[in-house]
N, C-alpha and C. Protein backbone atom coordinates (compact mmCIF):
# COMPACT_ATOMS: atom_id res chain seq x y z
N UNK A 1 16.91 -66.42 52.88
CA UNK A 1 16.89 -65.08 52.32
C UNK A 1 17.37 -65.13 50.87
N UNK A 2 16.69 -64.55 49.95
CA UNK A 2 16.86 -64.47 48.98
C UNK A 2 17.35 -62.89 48.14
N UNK A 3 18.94 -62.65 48.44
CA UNK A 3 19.46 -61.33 48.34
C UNK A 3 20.58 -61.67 47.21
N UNK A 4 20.24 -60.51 45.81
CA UNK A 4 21.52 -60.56 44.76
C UNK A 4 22.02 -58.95 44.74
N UNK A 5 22.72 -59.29 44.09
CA UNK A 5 23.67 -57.74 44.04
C UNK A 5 23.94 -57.96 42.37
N UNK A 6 23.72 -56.68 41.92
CA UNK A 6 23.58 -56.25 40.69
C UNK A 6 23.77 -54.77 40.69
N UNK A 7 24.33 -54.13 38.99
CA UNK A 7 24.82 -53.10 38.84
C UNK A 7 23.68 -52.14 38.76
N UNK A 8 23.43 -51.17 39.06
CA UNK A 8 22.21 -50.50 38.57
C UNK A 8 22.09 -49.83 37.19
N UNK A 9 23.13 -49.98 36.44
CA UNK A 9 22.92 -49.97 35.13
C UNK A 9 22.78 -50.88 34.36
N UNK A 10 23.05 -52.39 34.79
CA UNK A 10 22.12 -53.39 33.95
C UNK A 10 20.50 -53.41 34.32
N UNK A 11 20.16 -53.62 32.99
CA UNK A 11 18.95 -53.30 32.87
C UNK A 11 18.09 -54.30 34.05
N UNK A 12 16.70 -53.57 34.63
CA UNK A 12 16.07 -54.08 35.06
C UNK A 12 15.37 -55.31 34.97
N UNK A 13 15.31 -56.72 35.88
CA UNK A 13 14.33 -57.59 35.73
C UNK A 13 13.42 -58.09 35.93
N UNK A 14 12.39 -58.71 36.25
CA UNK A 14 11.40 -59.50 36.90
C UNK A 14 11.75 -60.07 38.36
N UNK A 15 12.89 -60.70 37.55
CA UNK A 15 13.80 -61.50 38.60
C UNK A 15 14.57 -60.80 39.89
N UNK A 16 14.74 -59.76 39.41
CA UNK A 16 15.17 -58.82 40.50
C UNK A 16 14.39 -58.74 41.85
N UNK A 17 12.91 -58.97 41.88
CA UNK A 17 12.35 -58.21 42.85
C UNK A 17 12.56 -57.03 43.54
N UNK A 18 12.47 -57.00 44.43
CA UNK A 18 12.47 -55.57 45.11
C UNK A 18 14.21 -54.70 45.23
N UNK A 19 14.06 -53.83 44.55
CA UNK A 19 15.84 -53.35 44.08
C UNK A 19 15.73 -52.43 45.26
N UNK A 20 16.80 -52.09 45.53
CA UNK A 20 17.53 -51.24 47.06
C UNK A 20 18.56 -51.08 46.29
N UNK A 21 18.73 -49.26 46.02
CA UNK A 21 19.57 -48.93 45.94
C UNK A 21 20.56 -48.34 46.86
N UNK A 22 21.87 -49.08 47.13
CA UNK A 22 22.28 -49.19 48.32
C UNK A 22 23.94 -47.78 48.32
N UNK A 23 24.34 -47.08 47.11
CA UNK A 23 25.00 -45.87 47.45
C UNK A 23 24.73 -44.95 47.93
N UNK A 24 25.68 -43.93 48.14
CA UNK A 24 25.06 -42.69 49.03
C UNK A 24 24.80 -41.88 47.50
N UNK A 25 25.39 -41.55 46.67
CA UNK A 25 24.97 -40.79 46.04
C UNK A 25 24.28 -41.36 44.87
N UNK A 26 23.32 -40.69 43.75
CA UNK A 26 22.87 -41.14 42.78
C UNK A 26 23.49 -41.53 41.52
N UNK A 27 23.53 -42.70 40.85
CA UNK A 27 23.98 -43.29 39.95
C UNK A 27 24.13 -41.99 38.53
N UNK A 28 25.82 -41.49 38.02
CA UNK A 28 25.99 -40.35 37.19
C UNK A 28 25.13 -41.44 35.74
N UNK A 29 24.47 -39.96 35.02
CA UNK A 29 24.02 -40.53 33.93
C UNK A 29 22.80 -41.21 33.89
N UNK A 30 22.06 -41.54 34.70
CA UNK A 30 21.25 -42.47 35.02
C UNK A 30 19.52 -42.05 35.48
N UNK A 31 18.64 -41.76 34.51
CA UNK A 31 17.53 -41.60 35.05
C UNK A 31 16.66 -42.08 35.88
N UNK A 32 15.69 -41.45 37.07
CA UNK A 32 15.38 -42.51 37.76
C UNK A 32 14.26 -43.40 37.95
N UNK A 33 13.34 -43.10 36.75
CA UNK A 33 12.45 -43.71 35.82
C UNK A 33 13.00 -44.96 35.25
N UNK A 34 14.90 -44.72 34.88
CA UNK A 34 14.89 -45.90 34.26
C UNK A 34 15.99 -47.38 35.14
N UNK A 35 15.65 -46.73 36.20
CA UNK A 35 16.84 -47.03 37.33
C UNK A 35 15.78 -48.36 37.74
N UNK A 36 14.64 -48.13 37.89
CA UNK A 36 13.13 -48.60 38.27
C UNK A 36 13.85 -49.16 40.19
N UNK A 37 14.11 -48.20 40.93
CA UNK A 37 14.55 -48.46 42.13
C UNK A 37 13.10 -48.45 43.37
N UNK A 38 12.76 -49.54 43.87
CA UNK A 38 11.55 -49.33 45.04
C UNK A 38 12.71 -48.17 46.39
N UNK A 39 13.67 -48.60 46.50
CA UNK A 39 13.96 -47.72 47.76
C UNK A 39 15.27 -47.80 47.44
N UNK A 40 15.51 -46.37 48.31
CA UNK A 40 17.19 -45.91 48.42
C UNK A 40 17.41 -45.67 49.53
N UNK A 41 18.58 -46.32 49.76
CA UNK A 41 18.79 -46.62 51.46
C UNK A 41 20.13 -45.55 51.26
N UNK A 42 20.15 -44.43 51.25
CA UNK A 42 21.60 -43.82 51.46
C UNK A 42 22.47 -44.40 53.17
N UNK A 43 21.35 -43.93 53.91
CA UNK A 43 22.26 -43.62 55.40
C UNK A 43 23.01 -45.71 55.74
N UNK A 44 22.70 -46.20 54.53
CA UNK A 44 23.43 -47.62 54.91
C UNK A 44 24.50 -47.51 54.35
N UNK A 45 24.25 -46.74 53.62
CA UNK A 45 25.85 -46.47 51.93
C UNK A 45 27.03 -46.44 53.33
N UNK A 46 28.53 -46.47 52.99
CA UNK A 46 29.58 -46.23 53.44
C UNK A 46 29.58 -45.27 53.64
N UNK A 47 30.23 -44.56 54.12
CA UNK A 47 30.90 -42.89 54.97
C UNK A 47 31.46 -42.28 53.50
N UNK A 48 31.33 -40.85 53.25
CA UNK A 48 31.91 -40.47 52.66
C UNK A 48 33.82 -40.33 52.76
N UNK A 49 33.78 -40.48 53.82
CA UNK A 49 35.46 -40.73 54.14
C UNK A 49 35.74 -41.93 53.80
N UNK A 50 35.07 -43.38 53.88
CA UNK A 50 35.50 -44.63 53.85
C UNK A 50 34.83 -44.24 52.46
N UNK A 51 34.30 -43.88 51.82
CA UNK A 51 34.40 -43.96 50.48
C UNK A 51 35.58 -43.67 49.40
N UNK A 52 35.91 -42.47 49.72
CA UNK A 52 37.00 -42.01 49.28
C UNK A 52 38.16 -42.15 49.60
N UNK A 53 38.51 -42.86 50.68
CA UNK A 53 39.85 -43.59 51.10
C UNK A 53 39.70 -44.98 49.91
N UNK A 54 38.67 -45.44 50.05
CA UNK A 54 38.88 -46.48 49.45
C UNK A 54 39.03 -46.68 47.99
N UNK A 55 38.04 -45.69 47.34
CA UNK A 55 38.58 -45.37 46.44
C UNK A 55 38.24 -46.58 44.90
N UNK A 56 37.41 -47.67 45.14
CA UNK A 56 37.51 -48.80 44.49
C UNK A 56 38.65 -49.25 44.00
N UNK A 57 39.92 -48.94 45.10
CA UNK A 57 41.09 -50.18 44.86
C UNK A 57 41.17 -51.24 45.70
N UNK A 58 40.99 -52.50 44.82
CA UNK A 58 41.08 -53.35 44.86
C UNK A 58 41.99 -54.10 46.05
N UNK A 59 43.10 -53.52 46.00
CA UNK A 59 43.54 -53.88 47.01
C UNK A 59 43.54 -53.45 48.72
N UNK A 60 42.65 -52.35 48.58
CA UNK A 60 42.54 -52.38 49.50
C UNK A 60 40.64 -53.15 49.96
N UNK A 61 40.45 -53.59 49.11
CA UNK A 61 39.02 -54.27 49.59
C UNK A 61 38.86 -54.81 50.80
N UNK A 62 39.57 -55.86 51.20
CA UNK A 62 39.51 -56.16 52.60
C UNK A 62 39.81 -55.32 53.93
N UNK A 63 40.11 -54.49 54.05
CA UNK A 63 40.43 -53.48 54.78
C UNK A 63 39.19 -52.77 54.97
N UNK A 64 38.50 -52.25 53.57
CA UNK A 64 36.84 -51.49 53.49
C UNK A 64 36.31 -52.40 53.83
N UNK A 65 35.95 -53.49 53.82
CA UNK A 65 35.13 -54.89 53.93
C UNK A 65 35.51 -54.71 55.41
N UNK A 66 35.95 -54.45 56.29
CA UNK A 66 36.08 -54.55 57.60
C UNK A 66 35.59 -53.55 58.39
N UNK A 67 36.27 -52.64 57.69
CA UNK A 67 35.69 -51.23 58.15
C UNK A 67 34.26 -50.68 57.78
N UNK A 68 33.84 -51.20 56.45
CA UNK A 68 32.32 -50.89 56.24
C UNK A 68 30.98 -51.53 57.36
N UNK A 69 31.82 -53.13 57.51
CA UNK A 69 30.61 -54.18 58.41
C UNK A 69 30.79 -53.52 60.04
N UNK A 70 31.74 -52.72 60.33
CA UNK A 70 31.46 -51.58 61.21
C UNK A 70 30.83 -50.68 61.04
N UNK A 71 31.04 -50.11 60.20
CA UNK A 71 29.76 -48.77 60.23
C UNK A 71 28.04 -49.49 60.13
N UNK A 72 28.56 -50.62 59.37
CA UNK A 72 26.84 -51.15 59.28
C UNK A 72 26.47 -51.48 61.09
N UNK A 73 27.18 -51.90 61.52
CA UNK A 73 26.66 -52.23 63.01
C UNK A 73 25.89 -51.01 63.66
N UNK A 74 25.93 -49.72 63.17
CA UNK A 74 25.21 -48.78 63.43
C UNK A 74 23.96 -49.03 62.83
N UNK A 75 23.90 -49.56 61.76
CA UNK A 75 22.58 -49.06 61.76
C UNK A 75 21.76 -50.92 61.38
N UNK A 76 21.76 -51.31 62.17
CA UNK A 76 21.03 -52.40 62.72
C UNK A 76 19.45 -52.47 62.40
N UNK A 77 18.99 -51.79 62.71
CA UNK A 77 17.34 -51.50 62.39
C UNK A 77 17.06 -51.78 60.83
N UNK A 78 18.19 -50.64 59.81
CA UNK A 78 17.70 -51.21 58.66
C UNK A 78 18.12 -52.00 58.08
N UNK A 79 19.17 -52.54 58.65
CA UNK A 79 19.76 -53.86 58.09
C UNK A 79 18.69 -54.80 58.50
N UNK A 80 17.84 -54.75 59.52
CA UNK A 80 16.17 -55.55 60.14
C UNK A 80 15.77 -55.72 59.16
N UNK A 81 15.20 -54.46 58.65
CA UNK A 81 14.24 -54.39 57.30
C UNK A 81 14.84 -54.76 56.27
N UNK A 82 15.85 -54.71 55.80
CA UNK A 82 16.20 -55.36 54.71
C UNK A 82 16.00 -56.55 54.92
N UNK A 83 16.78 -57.44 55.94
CA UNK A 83 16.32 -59.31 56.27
C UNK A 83 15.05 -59.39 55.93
N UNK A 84 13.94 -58.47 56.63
CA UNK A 84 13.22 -58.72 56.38
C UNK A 84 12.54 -58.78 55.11
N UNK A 85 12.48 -57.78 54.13
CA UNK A 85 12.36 -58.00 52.90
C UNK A 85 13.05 -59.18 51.86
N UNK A 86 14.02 -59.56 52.44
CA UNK A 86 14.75 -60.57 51.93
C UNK A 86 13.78 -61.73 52.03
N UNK A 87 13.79 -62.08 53.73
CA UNK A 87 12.85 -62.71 53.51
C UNK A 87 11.40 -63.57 53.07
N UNK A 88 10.84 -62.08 52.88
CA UNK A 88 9.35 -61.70 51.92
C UNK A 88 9.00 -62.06 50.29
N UNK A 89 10.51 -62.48 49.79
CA UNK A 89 10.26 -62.32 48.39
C UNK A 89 12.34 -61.63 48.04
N UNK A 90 12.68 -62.14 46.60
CA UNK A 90 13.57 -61.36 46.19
C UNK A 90 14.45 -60.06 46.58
N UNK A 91 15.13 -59.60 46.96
CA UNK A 91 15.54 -58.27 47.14
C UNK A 91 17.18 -58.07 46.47
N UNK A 92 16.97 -57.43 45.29
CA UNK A 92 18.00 -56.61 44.98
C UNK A 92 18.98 -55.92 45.40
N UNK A 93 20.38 -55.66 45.86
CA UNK A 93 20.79 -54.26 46.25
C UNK A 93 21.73 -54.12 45.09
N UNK A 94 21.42 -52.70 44.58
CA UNK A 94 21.84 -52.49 43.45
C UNK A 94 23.01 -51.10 43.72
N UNK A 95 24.16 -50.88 43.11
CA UNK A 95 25.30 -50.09 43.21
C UNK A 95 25.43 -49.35 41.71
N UNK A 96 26.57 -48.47 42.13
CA UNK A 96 27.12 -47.72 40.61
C UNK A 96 28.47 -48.08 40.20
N UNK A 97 28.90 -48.81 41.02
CA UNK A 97 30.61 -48.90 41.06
C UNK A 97 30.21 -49.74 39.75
N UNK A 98 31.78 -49.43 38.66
CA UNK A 98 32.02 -50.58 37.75
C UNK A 98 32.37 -51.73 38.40
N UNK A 99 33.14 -52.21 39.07
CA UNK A 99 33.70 -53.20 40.07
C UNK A 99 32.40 -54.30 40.45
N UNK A 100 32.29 -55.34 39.69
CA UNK A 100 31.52 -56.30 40.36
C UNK A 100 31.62 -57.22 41.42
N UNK A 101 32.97 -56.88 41.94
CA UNK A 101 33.62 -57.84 42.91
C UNK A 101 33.69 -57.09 44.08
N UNK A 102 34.10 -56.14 43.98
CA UNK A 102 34.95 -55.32 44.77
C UNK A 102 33.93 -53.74 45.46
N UNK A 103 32.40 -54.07 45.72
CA UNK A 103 31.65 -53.03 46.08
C UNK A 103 30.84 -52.61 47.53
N UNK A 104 30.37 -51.87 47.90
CA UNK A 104 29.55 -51.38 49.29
C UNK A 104 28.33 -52.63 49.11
N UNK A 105 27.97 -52.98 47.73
CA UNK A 105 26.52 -53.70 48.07
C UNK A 105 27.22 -55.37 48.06
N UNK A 106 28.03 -55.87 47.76
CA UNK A 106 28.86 -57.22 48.06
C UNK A 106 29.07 -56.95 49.54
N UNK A 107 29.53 -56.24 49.88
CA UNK A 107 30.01 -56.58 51.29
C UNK A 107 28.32 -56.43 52.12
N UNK A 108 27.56 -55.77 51.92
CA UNK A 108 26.03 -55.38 52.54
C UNK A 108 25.53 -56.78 52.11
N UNK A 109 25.32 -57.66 51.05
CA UNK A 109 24.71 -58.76 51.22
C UNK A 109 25.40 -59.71 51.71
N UNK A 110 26.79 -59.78 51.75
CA UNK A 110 27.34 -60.45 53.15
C UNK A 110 27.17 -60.51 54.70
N UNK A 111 27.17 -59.27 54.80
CA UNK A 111 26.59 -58.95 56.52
C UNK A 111 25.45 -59.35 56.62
N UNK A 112 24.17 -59.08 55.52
CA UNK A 112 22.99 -59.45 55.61
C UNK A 112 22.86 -61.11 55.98
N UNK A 113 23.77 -62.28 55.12
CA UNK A 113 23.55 -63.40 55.20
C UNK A 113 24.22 -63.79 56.28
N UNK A 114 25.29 -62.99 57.10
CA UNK A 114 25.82 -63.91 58.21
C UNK A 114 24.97 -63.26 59.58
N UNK A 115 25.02 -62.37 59.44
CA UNK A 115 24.16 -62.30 60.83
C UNK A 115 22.89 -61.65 60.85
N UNK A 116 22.37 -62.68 60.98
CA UNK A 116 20.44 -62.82 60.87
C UNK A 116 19.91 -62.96 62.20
């Protein structure tokens, strides 16, 4: 599988292939002409509660990282389709967080690569 994680405000590439935008809400500031997103997967995004508990602190990352690859166990099917697109060619999942370390789409292409 061939899955990267990238900001959705760096600019679009070739290389990207197929981008999945993987928050619940839409990137502030950000047109979506220039976003160039094939699909938006909200209902994979985190919980609005596990969003805002978490808060993008850092320290609590591992804690969300635990609690998020739970909520993903719900939804199994499109975590399918994503493998599967992974599989097919390139796939993007692209976020809004500043945090390149510390995001919903890092921990989503983790779950994606361990259990296939």
């Amino acid at each position: 599988m061939d899955i990267h994680v990238k900001r959705v405000y760096d600019k679009p590439a070739p290389t990207d292939g197929r981008r999945v935008l993987v928050d619940r809400l839409w990137p502030r500031g950000l047109k979506k002409e220039d976003a160039r997103i094939d699909l938006w997967l909200k209902e994979i995004a985190p919980s609005g509660e596990l969003r805002q508990w978490f808060g993008h602190d850092p320290d609590r990352f591992e804690e969300f990282r635990r609690r998020y690859s739970s909520e993903l166990a719900e939804h199994e099917s499109k975590l399918q389709e994503l493998r599967q697109r992974a599989k097919d060619g390139t796939l993007t999942l692209v976020y809004g967080a500043r945090d390149t370390e510390h995001n919903d789409a890092v921990v989503l292409a983790e779950v994606m690569r361990t259990v296939a």
